[in-house]
Protein backbone atom coordinates (compact mmCIF):
# COMPACT_ATOMS: atom_id res chain seq x y z
CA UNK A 1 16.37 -99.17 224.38
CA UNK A 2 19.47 -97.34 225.12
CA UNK A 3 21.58 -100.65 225.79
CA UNK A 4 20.68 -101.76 221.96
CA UNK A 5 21.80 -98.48 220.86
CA UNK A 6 24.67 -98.86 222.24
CA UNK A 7 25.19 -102.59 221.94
CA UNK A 8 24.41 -101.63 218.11
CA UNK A 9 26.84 -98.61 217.54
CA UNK A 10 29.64 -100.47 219.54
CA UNK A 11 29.97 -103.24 216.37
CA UNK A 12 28.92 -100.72 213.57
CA UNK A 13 32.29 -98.92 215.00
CA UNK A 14 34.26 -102.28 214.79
CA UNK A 15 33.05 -103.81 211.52
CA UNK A 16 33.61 -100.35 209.89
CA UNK A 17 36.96 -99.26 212.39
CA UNK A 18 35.59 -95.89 213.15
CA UNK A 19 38.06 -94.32 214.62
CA UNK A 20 38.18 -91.73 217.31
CA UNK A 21 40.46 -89.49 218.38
CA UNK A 22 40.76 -91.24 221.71
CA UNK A 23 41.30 -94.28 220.29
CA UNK A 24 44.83 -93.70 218.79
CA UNK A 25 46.10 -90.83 221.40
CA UNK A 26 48.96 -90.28 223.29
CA UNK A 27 47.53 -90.42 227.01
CA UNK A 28 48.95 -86.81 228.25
CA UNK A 29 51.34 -88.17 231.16
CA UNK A 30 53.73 -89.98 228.54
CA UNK A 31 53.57 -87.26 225.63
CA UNK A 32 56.50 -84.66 225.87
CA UNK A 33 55.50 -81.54 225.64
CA UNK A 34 58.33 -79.13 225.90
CA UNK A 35 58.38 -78.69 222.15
CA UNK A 36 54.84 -77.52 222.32
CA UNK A 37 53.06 -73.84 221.70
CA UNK A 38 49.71 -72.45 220.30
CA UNK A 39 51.11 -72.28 217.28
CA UNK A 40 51.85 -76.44 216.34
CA UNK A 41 48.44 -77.48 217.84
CA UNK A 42 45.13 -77.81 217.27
CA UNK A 43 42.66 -78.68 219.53
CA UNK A 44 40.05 -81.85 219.27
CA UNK A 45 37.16 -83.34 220.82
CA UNK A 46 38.02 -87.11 222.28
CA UNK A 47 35.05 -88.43 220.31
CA UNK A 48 35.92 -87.00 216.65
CA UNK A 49 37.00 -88.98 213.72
CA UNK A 50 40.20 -89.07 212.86
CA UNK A 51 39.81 -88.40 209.03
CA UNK A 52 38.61 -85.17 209.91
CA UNK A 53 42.00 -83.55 211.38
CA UNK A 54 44.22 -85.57 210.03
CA UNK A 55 45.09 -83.44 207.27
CA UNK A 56 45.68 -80.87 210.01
CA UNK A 57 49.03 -83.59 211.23
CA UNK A 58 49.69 -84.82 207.82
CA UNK A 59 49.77 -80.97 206.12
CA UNK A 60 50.06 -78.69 208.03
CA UNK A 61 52.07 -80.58 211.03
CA UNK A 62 50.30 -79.27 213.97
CA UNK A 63 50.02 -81.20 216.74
CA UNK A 64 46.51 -82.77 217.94
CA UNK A 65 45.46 -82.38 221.79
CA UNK A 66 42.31 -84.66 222.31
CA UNK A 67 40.14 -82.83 225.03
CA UNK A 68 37.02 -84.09 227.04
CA UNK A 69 33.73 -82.75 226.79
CA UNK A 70 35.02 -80.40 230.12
CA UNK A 71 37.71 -79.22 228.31
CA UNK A 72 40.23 -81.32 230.50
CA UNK A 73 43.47 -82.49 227.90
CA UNK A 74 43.39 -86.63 227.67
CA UNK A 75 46.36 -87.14 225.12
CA UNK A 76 47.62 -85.64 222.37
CA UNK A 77 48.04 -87.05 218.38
CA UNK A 78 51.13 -86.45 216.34
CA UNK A 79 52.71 -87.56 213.03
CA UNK A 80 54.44 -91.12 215.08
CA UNK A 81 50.69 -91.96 216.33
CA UNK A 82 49.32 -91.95 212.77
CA UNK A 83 52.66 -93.45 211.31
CA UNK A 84 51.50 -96.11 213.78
CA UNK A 85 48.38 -96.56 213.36
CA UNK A 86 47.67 -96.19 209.61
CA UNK A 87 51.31 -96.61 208.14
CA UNK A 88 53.83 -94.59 206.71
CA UNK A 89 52.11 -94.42 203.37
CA UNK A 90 48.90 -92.09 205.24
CA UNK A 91 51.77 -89.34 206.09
CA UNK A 92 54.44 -88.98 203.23
């Protein structure tokens, strides 16, 4: 039962491109973060959906770290990755 619920939500998430934080970050080892402090980030589950932080990059320009369910940081999201992945038009 739990491979059809899986099987299942893996194509609801590509017919409807839900899209995860994971999905679109920055894996941590190639992100630079010398220009970062508590104060430009905000800090994200790997698993959430994009549309619900990014308002937080777009507005308020904070930088995203993506974090596992341990806590451990997997990548970060910034204003490029979202120029990237949704187009210019998402961020201006």
């Amino acid at each position: 039962m739990k491979n059809v619920l899986y099987i299942v939500n893996f194509f609801l998430e590509k017919i409807f491109k839900v899209n995860r934080a994971k999905d679109i970050m920055i894996n941590s080892d190639k992100f630079d973060t010398s220009n970062l402090n508590l104060g430009n980030t905000f800090i994200v589950n790997e698993d959430i959906n994009v549309k619900k932080f990014i308002s937080k990059i777009v507005d308020e320009k904070l930088t995203i770290v993506v974090v596992d369910k341990k806590g451990q940081t997997k990548g970060y999201i910034n204003k490029n990755q979202i120029n990237k992945y949704y187009g210019k038009k998402r961020t201006t």
